[in-house]
PDB file of N, CA and C in Angstrom:
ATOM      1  N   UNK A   1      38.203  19.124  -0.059  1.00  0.00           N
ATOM      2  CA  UNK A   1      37.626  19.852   1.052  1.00  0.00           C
ATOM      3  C   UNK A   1      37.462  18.870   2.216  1.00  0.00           C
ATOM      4  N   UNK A   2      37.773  19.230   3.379  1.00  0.00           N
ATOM      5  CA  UNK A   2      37.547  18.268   4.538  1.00  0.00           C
ATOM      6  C   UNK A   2      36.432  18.295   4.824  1.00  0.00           C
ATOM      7  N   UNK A   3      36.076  17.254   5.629  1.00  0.00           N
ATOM      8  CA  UNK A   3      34.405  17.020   5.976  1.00  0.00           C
ATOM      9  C   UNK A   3      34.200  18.366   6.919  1.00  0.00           C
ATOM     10  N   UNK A   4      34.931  18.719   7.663  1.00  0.00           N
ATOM     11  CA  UNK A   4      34.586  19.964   8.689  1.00  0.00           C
ATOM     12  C   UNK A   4      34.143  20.865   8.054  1.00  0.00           C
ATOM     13  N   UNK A   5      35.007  21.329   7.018  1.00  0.00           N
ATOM     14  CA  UNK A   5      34.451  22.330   5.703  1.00  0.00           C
ATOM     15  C   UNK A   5      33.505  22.111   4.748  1.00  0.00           C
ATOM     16  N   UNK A   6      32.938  21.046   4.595  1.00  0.00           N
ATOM     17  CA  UNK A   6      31.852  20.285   3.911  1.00  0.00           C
ATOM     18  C   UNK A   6      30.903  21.140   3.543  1.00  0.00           C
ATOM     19  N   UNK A   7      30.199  21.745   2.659  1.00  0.00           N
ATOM     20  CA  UNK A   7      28.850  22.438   2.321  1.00  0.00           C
ATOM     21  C   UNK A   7      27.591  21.716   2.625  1.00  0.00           C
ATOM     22  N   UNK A   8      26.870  22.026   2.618  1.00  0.00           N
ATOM     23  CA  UNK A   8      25.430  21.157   3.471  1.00  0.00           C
ATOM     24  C   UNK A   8      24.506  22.051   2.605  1.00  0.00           C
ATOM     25  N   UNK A   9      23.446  21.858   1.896  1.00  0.00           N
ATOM     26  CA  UNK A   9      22.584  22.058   1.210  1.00  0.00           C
ATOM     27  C   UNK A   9      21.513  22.716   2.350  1.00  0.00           C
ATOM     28  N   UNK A  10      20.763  23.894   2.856  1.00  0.00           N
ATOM     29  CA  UNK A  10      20.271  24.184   3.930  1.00  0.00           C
ATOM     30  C   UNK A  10      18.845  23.376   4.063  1.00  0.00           C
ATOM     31  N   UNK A  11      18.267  22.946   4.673  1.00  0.00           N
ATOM     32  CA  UNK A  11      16.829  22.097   5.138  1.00  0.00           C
ATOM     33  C   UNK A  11      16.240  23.317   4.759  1.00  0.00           C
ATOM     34  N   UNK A  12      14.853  23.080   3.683  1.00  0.00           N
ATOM     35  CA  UNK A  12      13.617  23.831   3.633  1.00  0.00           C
ATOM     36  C   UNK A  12      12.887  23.811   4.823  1.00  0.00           C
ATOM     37  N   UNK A  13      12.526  25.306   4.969  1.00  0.00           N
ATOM     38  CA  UNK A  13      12.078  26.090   5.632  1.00  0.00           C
ATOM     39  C   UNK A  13      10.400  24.976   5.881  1.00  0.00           C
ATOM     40  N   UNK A  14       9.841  24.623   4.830  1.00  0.00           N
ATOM     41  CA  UNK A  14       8.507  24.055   4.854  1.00  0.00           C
ATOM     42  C   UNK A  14       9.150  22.683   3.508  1.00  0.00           C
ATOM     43  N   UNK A  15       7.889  21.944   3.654  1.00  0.00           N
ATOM     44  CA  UNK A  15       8.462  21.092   3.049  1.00  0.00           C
ATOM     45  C   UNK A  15       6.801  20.878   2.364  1.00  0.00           C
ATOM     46  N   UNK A  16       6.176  20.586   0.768  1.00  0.00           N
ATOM     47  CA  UNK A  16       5.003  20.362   0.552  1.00  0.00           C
ATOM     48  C   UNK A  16       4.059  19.467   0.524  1.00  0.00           C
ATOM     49  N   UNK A  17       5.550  18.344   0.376  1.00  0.00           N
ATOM     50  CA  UNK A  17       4.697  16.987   0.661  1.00  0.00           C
ATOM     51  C   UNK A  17       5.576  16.441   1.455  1.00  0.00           C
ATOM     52  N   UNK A  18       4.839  15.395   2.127  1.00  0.00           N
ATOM     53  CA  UNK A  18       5.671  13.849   3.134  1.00  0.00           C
ATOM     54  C   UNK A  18       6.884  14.183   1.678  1.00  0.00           C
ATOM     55  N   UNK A  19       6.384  13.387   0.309  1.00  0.00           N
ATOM     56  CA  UNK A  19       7.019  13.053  -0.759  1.00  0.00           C
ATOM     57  C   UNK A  19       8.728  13.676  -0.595  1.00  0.00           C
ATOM     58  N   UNK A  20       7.926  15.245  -0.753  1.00  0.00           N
ATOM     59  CA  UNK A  20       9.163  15.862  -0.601  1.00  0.00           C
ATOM     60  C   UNK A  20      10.056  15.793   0.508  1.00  0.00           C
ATOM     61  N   UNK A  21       9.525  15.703   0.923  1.00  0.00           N
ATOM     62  CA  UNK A  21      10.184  15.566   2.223  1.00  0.00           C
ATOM     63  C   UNK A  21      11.490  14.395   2.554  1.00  0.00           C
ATOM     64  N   UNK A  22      10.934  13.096   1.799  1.00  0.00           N
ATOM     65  CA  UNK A  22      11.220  12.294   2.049  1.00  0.00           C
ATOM     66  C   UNK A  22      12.230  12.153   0.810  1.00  0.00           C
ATOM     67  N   UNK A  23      12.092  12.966  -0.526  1.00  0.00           N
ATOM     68  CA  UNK A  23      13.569  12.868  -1.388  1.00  0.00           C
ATOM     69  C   UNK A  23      14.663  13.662  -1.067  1.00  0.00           C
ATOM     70  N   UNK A  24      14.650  14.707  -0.042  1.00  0.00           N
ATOM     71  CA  UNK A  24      15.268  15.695   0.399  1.00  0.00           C
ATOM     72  C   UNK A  24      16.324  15.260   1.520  1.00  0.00           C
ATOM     73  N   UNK A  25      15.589  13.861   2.386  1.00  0.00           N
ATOM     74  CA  UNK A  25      16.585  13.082   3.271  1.00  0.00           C
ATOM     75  C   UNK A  25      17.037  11.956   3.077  1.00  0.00           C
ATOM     76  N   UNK A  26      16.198  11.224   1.742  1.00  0.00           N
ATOM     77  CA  UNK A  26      16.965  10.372   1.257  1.00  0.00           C
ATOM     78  C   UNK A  26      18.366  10.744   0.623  1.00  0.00           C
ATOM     79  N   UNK A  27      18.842  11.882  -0.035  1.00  0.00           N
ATOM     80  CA  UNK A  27      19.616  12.262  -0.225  1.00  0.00           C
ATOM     81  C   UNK A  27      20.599  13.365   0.042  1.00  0.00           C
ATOM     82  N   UNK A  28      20.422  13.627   1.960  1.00  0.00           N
ATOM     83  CA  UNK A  28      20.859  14.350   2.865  1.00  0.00           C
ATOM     84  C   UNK A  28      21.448  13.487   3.833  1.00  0.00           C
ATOM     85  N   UNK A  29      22.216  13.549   4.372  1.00  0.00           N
ATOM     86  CA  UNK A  29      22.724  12.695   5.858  1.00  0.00           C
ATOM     87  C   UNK A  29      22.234  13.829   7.100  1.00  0.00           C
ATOM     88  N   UNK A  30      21.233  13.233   8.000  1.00  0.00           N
ATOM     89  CA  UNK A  30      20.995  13.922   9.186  1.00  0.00           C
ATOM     90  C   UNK A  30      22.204  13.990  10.029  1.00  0.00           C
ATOM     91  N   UNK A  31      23.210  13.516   9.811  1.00  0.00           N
ATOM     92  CA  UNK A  31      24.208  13.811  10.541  1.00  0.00           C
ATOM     93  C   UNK A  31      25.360  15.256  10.298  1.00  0.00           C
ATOM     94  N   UNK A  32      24.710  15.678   9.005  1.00  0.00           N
ATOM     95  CA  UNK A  32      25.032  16.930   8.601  1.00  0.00           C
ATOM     96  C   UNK A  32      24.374  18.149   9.243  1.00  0.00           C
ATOM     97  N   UNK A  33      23.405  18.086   9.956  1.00  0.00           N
ATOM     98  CA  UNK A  33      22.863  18.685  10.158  1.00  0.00           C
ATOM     99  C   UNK A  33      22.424  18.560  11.979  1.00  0.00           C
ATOM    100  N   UNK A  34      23.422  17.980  12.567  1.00  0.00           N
ATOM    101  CA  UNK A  34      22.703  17.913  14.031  1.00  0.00           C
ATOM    102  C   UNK A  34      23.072  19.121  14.520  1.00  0.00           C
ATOM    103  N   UNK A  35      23.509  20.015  14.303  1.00  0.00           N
ATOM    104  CA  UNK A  35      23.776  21.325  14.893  1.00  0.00           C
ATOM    105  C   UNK A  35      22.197  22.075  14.735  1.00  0.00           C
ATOM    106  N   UNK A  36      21.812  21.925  13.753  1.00  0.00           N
ATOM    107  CA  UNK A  36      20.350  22.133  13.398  1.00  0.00           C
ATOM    108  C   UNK A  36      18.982  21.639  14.257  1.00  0.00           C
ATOM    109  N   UNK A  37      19.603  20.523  14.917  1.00  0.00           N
ATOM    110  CA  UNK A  37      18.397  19.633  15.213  1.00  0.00           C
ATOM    111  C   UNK A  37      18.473  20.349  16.927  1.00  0.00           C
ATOM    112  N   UNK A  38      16.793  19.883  17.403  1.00  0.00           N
ATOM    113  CA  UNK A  38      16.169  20.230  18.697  1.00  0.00           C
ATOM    114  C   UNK A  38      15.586  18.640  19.447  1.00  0.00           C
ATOM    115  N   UNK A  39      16.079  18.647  20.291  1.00  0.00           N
ATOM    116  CA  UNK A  39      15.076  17.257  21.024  1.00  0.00           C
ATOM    117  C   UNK A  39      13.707  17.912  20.896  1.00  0.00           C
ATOM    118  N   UNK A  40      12.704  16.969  20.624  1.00  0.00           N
ATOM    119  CA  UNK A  40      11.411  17.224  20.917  1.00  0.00           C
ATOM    120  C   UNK A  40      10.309  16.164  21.629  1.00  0.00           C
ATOM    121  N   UNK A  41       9.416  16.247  22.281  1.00  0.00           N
ATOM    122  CA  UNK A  41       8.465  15.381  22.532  1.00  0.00           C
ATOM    123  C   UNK A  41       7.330  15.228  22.180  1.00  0.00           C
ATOM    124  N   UNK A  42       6.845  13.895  21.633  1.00  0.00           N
ATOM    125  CA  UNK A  42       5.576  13.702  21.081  1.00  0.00           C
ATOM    126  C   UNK A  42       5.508  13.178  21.802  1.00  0.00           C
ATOM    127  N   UNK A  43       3.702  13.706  21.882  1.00  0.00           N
ATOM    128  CA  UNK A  43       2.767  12.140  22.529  1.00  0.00           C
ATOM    129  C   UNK A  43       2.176  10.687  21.485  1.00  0.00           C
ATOM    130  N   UNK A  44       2.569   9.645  21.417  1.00  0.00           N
ATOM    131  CA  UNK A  44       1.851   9.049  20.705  1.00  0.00           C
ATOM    132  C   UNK A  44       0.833   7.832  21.750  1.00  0.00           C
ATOM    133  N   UNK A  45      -0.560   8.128  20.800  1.00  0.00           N
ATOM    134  CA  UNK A  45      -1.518   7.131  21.183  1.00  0.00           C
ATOM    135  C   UNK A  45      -1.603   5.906  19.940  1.00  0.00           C
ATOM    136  N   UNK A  46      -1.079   4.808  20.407  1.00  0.00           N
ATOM    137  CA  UNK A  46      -1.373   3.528  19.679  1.00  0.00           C
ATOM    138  C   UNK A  46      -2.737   2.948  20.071  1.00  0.00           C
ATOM    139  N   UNK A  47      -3.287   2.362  19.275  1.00  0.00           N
ATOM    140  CA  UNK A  47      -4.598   1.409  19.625  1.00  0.00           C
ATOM    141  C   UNK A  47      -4.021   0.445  20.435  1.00  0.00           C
ATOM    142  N   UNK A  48      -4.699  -0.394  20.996  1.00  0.00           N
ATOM    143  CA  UNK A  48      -4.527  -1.582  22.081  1.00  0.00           C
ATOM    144  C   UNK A  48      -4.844  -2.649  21.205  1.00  0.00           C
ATOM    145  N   UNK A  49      -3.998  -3.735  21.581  1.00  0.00           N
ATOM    146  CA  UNK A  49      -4.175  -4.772  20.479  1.00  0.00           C
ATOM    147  C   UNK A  49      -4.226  -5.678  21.620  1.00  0.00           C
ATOM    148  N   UNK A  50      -5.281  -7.156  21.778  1.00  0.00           N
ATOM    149  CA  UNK A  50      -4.781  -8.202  22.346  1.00  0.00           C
ATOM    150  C   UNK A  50      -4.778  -9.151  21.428  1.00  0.00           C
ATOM    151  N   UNK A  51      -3.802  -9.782  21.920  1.00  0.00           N
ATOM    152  CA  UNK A  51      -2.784 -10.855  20.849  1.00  0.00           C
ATOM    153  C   UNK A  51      -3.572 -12.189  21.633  1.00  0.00           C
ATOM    154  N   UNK A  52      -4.091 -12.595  20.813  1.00  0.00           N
ATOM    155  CA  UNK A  52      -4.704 -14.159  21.363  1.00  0.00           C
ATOM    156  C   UNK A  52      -3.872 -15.264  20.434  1.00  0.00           C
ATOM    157  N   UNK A  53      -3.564 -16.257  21.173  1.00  0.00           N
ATOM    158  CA  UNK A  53      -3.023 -17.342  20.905  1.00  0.00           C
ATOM    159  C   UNK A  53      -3.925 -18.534  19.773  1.00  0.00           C
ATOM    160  N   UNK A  54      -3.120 -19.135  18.352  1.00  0.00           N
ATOM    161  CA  UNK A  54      -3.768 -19.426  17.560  1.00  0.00           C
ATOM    162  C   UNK A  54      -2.451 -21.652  17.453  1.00  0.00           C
ATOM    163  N   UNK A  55      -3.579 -21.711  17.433  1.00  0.00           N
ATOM    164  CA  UNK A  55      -3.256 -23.136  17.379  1.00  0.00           C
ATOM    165  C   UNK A  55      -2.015 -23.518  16.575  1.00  0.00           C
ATOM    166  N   UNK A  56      -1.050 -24.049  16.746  1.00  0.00           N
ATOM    167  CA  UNK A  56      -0.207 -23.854  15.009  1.00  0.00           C
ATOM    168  C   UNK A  56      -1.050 -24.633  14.417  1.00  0.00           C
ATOM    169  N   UNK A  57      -1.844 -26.031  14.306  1.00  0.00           N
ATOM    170  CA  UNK A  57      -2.261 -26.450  12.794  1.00  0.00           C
ATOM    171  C   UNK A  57      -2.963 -25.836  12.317  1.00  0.00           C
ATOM    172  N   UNK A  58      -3.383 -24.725  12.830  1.00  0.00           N
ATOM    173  CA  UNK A  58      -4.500 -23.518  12.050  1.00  0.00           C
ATOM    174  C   UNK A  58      -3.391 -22.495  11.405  1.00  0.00           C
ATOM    175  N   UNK A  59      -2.461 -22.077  12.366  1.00  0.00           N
ATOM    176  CA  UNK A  59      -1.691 -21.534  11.772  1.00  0.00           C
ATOM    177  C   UNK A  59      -0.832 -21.271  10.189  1.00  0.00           C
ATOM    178  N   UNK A  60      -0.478 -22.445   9.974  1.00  0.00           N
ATOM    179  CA  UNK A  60       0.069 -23.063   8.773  1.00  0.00           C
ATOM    180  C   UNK A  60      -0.914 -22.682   7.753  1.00  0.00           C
ATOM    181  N   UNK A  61      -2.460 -23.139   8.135  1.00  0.00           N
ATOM    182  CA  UNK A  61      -3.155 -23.320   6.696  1.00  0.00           C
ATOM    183  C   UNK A  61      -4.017 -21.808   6.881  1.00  0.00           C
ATOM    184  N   UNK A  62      -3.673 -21.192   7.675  1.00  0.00           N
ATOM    185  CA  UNK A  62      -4.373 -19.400   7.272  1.00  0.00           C
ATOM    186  C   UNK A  62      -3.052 -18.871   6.991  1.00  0.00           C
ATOM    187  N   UNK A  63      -1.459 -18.885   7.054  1.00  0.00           N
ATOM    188  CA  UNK A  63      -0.777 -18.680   6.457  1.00  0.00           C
ATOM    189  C   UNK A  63      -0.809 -18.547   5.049  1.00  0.00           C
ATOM    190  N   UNK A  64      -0.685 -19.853   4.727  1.00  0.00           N
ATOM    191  CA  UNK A  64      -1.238 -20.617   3.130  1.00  0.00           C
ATOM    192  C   UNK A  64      -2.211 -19.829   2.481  1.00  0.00           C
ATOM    193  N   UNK A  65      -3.360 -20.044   3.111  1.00  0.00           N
ATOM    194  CA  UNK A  65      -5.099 -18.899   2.291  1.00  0.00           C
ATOM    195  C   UNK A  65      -4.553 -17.363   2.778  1.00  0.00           C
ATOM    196  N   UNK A  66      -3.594 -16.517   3.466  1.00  0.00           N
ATOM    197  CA  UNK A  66      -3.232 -15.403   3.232  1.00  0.00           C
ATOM    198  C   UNK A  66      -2.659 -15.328   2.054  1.00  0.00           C
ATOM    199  N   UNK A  67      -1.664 -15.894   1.704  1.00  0.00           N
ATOM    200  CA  UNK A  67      -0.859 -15.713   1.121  1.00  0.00           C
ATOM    201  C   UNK A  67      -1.849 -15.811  -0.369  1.00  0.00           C
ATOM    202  N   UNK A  68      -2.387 -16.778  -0.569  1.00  0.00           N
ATOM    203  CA  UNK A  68      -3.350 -16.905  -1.514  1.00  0.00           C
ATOM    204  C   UNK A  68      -4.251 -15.772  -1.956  1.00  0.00           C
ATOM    205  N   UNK A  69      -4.172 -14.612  -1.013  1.00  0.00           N
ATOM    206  CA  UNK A  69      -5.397 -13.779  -1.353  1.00  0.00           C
ATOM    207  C   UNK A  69      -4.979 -12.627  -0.780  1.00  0.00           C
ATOM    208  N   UNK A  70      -3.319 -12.509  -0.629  1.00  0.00           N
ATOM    209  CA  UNK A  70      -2.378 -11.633  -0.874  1.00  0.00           C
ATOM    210  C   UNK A  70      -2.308 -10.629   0.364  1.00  0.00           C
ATOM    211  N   UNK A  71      -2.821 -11.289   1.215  1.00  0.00           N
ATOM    212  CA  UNK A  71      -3.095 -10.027   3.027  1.00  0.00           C
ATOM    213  C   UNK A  71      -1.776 -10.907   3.910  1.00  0.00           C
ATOM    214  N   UNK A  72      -1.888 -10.315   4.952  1.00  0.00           N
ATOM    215  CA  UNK A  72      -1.569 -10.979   6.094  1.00  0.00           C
ATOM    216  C   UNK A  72      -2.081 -11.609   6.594  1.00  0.00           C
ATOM    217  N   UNK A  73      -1.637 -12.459   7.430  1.00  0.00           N
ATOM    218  CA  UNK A  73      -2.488 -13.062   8.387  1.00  0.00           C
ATOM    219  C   UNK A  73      -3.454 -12.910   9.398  1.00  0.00           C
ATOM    220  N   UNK A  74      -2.640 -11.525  10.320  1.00  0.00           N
ATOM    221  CA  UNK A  74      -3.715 -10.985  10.742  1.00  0.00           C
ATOM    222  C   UNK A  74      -5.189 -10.568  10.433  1.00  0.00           C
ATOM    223  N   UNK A  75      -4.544  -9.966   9.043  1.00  0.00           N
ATOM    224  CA  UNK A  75      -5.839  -8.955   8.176  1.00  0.00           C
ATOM    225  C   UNK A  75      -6.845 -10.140   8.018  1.00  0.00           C
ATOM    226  N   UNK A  76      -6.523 -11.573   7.464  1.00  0.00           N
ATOM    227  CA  UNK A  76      -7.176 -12.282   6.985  1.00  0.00           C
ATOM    228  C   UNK A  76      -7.987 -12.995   8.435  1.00  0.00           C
ATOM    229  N   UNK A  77      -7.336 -12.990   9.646  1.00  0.00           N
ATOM    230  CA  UNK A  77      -8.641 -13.650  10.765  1.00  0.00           C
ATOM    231  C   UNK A  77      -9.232 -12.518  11.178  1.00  0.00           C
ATOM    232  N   UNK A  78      -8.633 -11.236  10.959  1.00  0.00           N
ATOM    233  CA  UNK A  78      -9.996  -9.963  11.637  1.00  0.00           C
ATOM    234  C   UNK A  78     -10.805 -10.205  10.636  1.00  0.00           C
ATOM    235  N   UNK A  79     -10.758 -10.208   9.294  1.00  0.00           N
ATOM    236  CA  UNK A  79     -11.449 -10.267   8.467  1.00  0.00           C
ATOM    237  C   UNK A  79     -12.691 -11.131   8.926  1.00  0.00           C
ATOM    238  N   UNK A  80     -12.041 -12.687   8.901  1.00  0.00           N
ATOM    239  CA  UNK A  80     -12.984 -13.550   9.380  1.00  0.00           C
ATOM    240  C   UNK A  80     -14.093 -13.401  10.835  1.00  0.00           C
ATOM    241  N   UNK A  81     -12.932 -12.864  11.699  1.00  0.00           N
ATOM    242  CA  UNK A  81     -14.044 -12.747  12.931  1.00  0.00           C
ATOM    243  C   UNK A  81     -15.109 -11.399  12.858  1.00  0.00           C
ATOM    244  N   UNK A  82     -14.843 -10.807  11.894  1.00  0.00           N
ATOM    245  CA  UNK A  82     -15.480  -9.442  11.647  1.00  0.00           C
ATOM    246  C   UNK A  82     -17.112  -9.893  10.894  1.00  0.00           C
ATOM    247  N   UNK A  83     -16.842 -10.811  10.174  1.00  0.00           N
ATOM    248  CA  UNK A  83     -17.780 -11.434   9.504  1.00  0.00           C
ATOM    249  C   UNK A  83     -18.926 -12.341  10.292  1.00  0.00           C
ATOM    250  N   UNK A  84     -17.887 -13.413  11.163  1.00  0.00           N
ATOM    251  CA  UNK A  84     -18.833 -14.116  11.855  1.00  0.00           C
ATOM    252  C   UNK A  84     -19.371 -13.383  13.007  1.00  0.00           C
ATOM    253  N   UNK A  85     -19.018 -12.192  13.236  1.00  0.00           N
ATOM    254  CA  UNK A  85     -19.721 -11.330  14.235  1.00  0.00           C
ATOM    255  C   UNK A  85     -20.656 -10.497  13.579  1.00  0.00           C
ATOM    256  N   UNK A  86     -20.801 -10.008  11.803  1.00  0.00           N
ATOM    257  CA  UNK A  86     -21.833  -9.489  11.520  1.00  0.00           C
ATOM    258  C   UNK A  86     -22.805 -10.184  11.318  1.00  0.00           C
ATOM    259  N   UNK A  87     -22.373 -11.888  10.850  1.00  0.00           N
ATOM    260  CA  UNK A  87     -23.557 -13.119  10.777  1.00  0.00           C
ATOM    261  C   UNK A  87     -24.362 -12.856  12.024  1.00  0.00           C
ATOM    262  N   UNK A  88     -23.554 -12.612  13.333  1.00  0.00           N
ATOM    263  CA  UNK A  88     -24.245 -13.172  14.441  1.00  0.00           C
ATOM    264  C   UNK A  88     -25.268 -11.806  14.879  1.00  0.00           C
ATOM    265  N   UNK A  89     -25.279 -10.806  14.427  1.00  0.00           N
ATOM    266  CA  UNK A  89     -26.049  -9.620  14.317  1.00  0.00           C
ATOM    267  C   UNK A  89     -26.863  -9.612  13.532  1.00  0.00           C
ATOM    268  N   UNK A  90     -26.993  -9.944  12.606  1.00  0.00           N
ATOM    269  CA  UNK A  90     -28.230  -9.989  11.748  1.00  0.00           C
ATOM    270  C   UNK A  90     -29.070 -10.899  12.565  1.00  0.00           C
TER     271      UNK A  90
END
């Protein structure tokens, strides 16, 4: 059968979970289906992040104690400044 003639399994109408959702296009090509598809627009709101600058010899060794206690890096200095800001509240 040529690809033009190709059968395409039809997209559920609703889908019940992300889950499902997500075994249904893992084993679909969206390119089967762009006749199907609509442009759409979302709004997305991200949080604001400021990125402050970290020394590298600090760098290296909160690398190291992330990795040790299985987070990121990030996770592991909010962590910290989260702390020394509840010290400083009490």
């Amino acid at each position: 059968m040529s690809e033009k003639n190709k059968k395409t399994d039809p997209i559920p109408e609703n889908f019940s979970s992300i889950e499902e959702a997500a075994e249904f296009w893992d084993s679909h090509s969206i390119t089967d289906y762009q006749n199907e598809t609509s442009e759409v627009e979302i709004d997305v709101r991200a949080s604001r992040q400021k990125w402050i600058p970290l020394a590298t010899s600090f760098t290296n060794q909160v690398a190291k104690k992330a990795k040790r206690e299985g987070v990121s890096i990030e996770t592991l200095i909010n962590l910290w400044v989260s702390e020394k800001l509840q010290a400083g509240i009490s």
